[in-house]
Protein backbone atom coordinates (compact mmCIF):
# COMPACT_ATOMS: atom_id res chain seq x y z
CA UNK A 1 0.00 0.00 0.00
CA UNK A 2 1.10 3.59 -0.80
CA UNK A 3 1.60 5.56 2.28
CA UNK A 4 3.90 7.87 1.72
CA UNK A 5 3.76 10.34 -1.57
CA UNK A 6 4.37 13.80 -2.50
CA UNK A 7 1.57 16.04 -1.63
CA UNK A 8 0.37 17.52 -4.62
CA UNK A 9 -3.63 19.06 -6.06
CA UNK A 10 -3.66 15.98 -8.57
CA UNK A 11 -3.00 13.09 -6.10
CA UNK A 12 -6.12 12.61 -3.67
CA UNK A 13 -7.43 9.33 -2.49
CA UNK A 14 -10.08 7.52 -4.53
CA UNK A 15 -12.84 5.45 -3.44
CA UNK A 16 -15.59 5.24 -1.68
CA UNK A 17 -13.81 2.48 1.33
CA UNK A 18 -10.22 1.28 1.45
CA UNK A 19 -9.47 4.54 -0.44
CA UNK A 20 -6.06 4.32 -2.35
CA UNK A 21 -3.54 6.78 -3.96
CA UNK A 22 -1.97 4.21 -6.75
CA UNK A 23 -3.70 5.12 -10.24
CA UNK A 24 -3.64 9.11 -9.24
CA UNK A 25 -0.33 8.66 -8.41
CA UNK A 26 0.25 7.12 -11.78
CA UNK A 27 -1.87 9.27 -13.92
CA UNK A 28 0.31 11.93 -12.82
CA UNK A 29 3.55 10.52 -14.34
CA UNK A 30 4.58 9.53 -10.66
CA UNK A 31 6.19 5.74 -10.03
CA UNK A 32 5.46 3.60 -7.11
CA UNK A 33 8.60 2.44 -5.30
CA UNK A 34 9.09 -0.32 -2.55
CA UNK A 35 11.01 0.43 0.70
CA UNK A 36 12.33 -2.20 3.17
CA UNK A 37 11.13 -0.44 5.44
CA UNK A 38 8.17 -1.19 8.19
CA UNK A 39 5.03 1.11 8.41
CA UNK A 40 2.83 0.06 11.11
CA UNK A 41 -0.96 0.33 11.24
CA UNK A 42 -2.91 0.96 14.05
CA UNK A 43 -6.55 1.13 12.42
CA UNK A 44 -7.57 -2.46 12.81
CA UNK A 45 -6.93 -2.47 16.88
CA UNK A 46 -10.05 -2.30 17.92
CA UNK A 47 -12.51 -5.00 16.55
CA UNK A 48 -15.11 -3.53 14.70
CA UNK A 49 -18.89 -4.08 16.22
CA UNK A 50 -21.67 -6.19 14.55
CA UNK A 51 -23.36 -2.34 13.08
CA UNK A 52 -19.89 -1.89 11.72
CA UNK A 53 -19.77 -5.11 9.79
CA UNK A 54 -22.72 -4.61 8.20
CA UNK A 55 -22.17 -0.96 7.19
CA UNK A 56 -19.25 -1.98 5.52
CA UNK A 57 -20.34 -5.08 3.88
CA UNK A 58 -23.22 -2.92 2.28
CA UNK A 59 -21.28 -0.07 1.35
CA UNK A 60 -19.26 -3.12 -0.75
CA UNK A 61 -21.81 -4.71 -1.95
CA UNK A 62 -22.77 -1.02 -3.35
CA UNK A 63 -19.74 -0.72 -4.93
CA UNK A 64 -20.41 -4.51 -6.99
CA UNK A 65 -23.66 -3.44 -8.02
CA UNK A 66 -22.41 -0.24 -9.42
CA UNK A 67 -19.31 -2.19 -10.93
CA UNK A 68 -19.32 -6.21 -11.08
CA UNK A 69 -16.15 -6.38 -13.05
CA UNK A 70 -14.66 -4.44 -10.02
CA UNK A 71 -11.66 -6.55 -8.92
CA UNK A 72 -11.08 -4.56 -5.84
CA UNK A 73 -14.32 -4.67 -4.36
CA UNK A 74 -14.82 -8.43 -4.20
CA UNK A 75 -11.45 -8.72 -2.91
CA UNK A 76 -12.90 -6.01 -0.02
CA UNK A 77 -15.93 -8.32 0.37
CA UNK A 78 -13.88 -11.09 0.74
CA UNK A 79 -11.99 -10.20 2.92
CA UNK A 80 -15.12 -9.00 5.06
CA UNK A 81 -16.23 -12.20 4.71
CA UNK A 82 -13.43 -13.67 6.11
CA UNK A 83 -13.34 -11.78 9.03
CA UNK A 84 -16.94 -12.63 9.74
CA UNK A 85 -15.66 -16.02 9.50
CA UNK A 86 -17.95 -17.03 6.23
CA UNK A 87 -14.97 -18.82 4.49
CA UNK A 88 -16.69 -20.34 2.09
CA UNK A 89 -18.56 -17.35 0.84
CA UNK A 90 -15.01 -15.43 1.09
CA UNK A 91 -13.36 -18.15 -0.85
CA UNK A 92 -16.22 -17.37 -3.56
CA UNK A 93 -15.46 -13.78 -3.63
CA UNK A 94 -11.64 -13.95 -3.78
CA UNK A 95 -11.76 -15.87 -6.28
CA UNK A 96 -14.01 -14.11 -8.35
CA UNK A 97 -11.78 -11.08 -7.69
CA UNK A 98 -8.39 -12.91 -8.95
CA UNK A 99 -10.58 -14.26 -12.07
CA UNK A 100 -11.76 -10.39 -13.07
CA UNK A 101 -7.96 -9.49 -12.48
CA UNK A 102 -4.62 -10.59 -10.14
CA UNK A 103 -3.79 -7.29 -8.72
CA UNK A 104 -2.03 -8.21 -5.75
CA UNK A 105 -0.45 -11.43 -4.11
CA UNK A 106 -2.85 -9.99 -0.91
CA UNK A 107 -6.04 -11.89 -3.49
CA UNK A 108 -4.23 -15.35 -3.29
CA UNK A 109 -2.66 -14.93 -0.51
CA UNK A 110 -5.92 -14.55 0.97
CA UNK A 111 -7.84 -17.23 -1.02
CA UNK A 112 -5.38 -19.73 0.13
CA UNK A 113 -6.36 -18.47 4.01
CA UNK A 114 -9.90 -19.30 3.88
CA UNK A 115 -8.67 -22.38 1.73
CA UNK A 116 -6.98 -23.45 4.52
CA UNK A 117 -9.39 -22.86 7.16
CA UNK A 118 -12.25 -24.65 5.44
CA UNK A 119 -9.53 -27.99 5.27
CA UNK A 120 -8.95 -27.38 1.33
CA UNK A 121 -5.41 -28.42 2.04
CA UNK A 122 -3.80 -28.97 -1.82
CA UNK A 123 -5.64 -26.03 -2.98
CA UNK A 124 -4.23 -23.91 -0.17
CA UNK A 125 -0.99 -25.28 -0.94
CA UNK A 126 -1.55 -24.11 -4.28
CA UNK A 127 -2.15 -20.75 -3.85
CA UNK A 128 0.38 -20.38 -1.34
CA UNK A 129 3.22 -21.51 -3.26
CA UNK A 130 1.59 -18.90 -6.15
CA UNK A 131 2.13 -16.26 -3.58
CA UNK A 132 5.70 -17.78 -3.27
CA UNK A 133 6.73 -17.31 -6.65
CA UNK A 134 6.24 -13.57 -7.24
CA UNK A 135 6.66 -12.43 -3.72
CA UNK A 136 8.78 -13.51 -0.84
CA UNK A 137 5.83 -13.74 1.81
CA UNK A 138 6.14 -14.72 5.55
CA UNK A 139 2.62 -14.99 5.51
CA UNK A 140 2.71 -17.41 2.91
CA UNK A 141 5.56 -19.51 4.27
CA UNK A 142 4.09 -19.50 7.93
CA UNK A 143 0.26 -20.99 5.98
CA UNK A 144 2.20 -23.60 3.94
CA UNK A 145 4.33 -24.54 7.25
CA UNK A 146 0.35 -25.43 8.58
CA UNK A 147 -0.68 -27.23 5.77
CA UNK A 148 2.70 -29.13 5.68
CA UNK A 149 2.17 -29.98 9.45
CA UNK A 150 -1.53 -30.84 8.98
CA UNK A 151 -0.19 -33.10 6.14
CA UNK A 152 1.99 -34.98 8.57
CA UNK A 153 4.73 -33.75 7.11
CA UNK A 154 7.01 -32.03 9.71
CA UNK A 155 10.29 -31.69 7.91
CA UNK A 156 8.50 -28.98 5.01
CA UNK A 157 6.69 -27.42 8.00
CA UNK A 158 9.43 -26.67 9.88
CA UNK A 159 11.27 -25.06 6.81
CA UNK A 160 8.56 -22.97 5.97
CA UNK A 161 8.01 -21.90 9.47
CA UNK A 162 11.91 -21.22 9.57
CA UNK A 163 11.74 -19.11 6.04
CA UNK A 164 8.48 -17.10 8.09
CA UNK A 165 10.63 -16.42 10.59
CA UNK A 166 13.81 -15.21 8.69
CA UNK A 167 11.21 -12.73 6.46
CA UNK A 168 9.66 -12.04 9.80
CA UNK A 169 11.15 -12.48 13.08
């Protein structure tokens, strides 16, 4: 995610939820870098109330009716759905979202999550080692170190736990 830029009247956040800086940033000639460097977010802290949920999840579902080839937003409602612990349903909209475009390894990385917690092992595996390949992801090694050890296979597990660890300690 963007979060820092150079202030300027062209660049202003789009959207109408999970508002983002990327195309403007673009359209303006500007390039998107990646830093090493950690940003930490604060904004999720506090778990959102039931109300909350389902403001949000209608102000998505909003944005698909307005838009169903909108990439973006059913990765937004899938991710909702995920947090509301509907994995299937989730799984249905992340997919969706990666089939009307792969923006992001967050899409897969996320599909193989609620993959994973619904006990779709191989597909989870999958996906993860997608992630793997265009994106050194502790995330993704630390999901494939589960499915490894709920394949009773502790040797890969405890290598991708290890490689989790080295990208994140």
């Amino acid at each position: 995610k963007v979060r820092l830029f150079q202030r300027k009247e062209n660049i202003q956040f789009r959207g109408e939820m999970h508002e983002m800086v990327d195309e403007p940033i673009r359209e303006s000639g500007g390039k998107i870098e990646y830093l090493d460097i950690p940003v930490h977010h604060y904004g999720t802290l506090q778990e959102k109330t039931a109300e909350e949920n389902n403001a949000a999840l209608k102000k998505t579902n909003t944005k698909i009716e307005k838009n169903q080839s909108d990439a973006k937003a059913y990765f937004e409602l899938g991710i909702q759905l995920k947090n509301a612990q509907k994995f299937e349903l989730a799984e249905s909209a992340l997919q969706h979202s990666l089939d009307l475009e792969e923006k992001s390894v967050m899409q897969r990385l996320n599909l193989a999550i609620v993959q994973q917690k619904q006990n779709k092992i191989e597909q989870a595996i999958d996906n993860y080692e997608e992630v793997l390949q265009k994106h050194g992801n502790a995330d993704a090694h630390f999901g494939l170190g589960f499915c490894w050890f709920q394949k009773k296979n502790p040797k890969k597990a405890a290598e991708h736990f290890a490689h989790a660890i080295e990208l994140n300690p």
